[in-house]
C-alpha atoms as a PDB file:
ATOM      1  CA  UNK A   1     -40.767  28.152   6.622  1.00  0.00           C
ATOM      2  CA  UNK A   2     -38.020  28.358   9.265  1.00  0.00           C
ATOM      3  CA  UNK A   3     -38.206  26.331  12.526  1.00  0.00           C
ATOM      4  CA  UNK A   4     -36.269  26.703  15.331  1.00  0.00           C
ATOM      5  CA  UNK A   5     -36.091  23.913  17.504  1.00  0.00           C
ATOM      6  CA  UNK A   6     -37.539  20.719  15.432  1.00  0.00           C
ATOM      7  CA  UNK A   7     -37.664  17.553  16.783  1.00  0.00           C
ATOM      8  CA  UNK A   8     -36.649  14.877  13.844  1.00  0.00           C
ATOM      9  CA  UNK A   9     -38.018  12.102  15.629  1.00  0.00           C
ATOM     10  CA  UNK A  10     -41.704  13.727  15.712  1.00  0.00           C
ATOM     11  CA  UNK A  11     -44.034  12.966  13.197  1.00  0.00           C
ATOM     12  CA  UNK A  12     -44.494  16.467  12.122  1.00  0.00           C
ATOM     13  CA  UNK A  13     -41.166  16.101  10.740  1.00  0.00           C
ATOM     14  CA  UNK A  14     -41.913  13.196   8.485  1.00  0.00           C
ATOM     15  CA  UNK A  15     -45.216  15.245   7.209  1.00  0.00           C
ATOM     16  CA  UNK A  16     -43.177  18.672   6.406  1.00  0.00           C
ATOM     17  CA  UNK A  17     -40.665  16.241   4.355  1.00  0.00           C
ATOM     18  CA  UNK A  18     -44.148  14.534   2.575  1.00  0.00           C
ATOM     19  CA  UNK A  19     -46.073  17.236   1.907  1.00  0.00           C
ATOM     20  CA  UNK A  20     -47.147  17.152  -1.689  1.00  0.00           C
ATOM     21  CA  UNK A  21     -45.555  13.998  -2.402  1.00  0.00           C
ATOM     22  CA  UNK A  22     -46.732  10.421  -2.720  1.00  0.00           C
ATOM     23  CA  UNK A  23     -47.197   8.811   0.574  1.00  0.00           C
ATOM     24  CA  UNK A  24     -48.608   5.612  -0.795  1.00  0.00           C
ATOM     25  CA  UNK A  25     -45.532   3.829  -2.370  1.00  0.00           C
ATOM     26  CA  UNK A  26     -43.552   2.375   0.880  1.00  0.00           C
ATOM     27  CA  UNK A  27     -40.872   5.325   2.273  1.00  0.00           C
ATOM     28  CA  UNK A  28     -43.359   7.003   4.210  1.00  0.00           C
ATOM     29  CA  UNK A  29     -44.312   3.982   5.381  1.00  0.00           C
ATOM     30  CA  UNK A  30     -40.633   2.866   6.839  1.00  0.00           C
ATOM     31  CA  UNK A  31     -39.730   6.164   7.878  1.00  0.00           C
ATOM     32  CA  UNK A  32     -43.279   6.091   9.954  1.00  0.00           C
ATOM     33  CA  UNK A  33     -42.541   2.859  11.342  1.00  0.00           C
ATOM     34  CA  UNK A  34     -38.791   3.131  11.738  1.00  0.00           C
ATOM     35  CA  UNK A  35     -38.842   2.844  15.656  1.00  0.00           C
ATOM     36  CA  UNK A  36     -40.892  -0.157  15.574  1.00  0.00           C
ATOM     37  CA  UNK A  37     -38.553  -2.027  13.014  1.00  0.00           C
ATOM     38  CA  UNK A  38     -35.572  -0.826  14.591  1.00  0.00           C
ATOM     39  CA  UNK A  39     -36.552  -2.654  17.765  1.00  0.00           C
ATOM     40  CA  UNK A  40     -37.674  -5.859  16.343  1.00  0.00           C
ATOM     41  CA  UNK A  41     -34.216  -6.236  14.206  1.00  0.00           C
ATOM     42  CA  UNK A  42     -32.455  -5.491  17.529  1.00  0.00           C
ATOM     43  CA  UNK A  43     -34.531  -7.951  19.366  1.00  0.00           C
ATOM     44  CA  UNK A  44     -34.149 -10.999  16.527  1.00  0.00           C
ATOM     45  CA  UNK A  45     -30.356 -10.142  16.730  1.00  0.00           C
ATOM     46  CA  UNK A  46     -29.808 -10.544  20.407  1.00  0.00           C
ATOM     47  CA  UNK A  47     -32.372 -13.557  20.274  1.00  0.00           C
ATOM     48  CA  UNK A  48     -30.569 -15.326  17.847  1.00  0.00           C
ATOM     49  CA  UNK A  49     -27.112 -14.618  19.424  1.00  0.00           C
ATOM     50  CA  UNK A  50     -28.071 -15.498  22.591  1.00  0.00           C
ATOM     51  CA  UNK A  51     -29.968 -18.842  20.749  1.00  0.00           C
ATOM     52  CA  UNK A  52     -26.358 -19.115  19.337  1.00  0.00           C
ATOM     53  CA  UNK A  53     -24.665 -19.237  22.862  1.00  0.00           C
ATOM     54  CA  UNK A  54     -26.809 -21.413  24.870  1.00  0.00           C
ATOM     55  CA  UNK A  55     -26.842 -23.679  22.068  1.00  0.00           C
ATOM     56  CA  UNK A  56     -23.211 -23.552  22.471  1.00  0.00           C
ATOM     57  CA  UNK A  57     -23.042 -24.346  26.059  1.00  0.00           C
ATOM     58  CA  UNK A  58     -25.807 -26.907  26.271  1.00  0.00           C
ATOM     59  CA  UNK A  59     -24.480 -28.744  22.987  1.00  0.00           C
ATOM     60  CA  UNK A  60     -20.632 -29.185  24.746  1.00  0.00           C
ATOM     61  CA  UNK A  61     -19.790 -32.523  24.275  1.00  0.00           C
ATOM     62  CA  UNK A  62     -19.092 -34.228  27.313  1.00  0.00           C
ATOM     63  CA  UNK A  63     -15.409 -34.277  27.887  1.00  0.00           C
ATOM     64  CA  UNK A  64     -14.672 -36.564  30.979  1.00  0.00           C
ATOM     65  CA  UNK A  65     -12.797 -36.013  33.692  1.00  0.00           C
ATOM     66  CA  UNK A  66     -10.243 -33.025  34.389  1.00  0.00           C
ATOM     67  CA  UNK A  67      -6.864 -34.849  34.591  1.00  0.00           C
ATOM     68  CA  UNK A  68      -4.847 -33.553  37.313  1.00  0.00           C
ATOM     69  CA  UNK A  69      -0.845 -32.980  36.596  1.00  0.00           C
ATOM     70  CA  UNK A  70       1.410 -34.605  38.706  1.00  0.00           C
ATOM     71  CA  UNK A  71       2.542 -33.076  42.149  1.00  0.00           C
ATOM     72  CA  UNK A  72       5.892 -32.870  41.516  1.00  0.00           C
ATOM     73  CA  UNK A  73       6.721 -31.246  37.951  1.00  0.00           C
ATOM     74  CA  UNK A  74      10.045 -29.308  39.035  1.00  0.00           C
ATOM     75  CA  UNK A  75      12.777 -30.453  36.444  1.00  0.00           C
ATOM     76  CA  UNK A  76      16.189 -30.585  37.510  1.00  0.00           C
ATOM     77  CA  UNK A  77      18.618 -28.193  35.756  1.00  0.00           C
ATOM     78  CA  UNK A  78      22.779 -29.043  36.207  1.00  0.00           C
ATOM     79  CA  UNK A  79      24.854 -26.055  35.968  1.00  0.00           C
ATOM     80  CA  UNK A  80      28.089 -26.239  34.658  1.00  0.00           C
ATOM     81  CA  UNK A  81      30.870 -24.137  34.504  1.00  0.00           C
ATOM     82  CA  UNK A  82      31.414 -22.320  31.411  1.00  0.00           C
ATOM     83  CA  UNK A  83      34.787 -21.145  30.489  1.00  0.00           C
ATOM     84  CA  UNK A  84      34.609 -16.914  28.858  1.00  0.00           C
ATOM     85  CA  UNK A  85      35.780 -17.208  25.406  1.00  0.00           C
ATOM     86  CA  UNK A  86      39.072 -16.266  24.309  1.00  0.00           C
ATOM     87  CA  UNK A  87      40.219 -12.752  24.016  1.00  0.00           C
ATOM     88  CA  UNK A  88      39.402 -11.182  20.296  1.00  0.00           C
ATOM     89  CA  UNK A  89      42.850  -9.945  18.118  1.00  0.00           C
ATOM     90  CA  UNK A  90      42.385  -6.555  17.206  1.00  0.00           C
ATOM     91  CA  UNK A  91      42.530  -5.808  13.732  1.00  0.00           C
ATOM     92  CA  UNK A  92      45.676  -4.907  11.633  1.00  0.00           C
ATOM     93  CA  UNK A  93      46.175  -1.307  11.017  1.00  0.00           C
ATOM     94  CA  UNK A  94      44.972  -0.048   7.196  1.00  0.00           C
ATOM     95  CA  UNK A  95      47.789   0.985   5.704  1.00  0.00           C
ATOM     96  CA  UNK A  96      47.874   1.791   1.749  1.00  0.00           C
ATOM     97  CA  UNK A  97      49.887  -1.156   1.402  1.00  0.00           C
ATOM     98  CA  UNK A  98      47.096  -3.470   3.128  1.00  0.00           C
ATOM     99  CA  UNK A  99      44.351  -1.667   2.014  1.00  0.00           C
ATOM    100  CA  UNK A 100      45.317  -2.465  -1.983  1.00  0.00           C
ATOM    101  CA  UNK A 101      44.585   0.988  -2.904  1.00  0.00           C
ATOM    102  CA  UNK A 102      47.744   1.258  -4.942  1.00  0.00           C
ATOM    103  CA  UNK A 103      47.879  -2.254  -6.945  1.00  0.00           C
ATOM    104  CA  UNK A 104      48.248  -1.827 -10.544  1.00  0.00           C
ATOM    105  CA  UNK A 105      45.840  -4.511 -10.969  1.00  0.00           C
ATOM    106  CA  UNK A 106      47.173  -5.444 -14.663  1.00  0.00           C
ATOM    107  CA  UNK A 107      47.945  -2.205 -15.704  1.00  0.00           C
ATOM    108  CA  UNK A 108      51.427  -1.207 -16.691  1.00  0.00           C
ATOM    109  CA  UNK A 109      53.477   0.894 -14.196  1.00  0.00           C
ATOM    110  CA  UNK A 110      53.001   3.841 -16.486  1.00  0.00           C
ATOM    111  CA  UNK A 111      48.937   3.569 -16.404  1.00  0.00           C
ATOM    112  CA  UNK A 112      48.112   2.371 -20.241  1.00  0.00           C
ATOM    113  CA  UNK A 113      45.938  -0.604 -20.327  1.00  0.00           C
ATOM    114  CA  UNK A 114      48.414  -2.897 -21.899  1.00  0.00           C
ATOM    115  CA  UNK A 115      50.499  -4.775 -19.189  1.00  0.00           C
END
């Protein structure tokens, strides 16, 4: 049985999917009534949010007066005059004599361990 166009919202639909089965134990039921429901659970939700809200904004406790700031808040800034820092050294050449590449560090001049 092959349809072509079939509209899933109909309730042919819901009889093709429980033919020959048992309609009596509840998921017929929901699937029959699943527009209804859906519109109820929508309706509670925005109910209660909107419950929620006003509850919110009625509820505010009371919180006096706005206090206004002062006119004048500017606050006065002194600049100074601020001398560059000195110049940097540039950095001694490596050499293998500076770099310490060629120390015997302990060892003899003849490269045994013993020194």
């Amino acid at each position: 049985m092959l349809i072509s166009k079939f509209d899933l919202y109909k309730s042919d639909w819901l009889e093709l999917v429980f033919e020959d089965r048992n309609k009596a134990y509840g998921a017929y039921d929901l699937r029959q009534h699943y527009s209804r429901n859906m519109v109820r659970a929508m309706g509670i939700t925005f109910l209660g949010i909107g419950l929620l809200f006003g509850a919110g904004v009625v509820l505010r406790p009371n919180q006096g007066p706005i206090v206004q700031a002062p006119k004048d808040t500017r606050i006065p800034v002194i600049i100074s005059r601020v001398d560059p820092p000195p110049p940097i050294k540039p950095p001694k050449p490596i050499t293998a004599e500076t770099c310490g590449r060629y120390k015997n560090y302990g060892r003899s001049p003849n490269g045994s361990g013993a020194g």
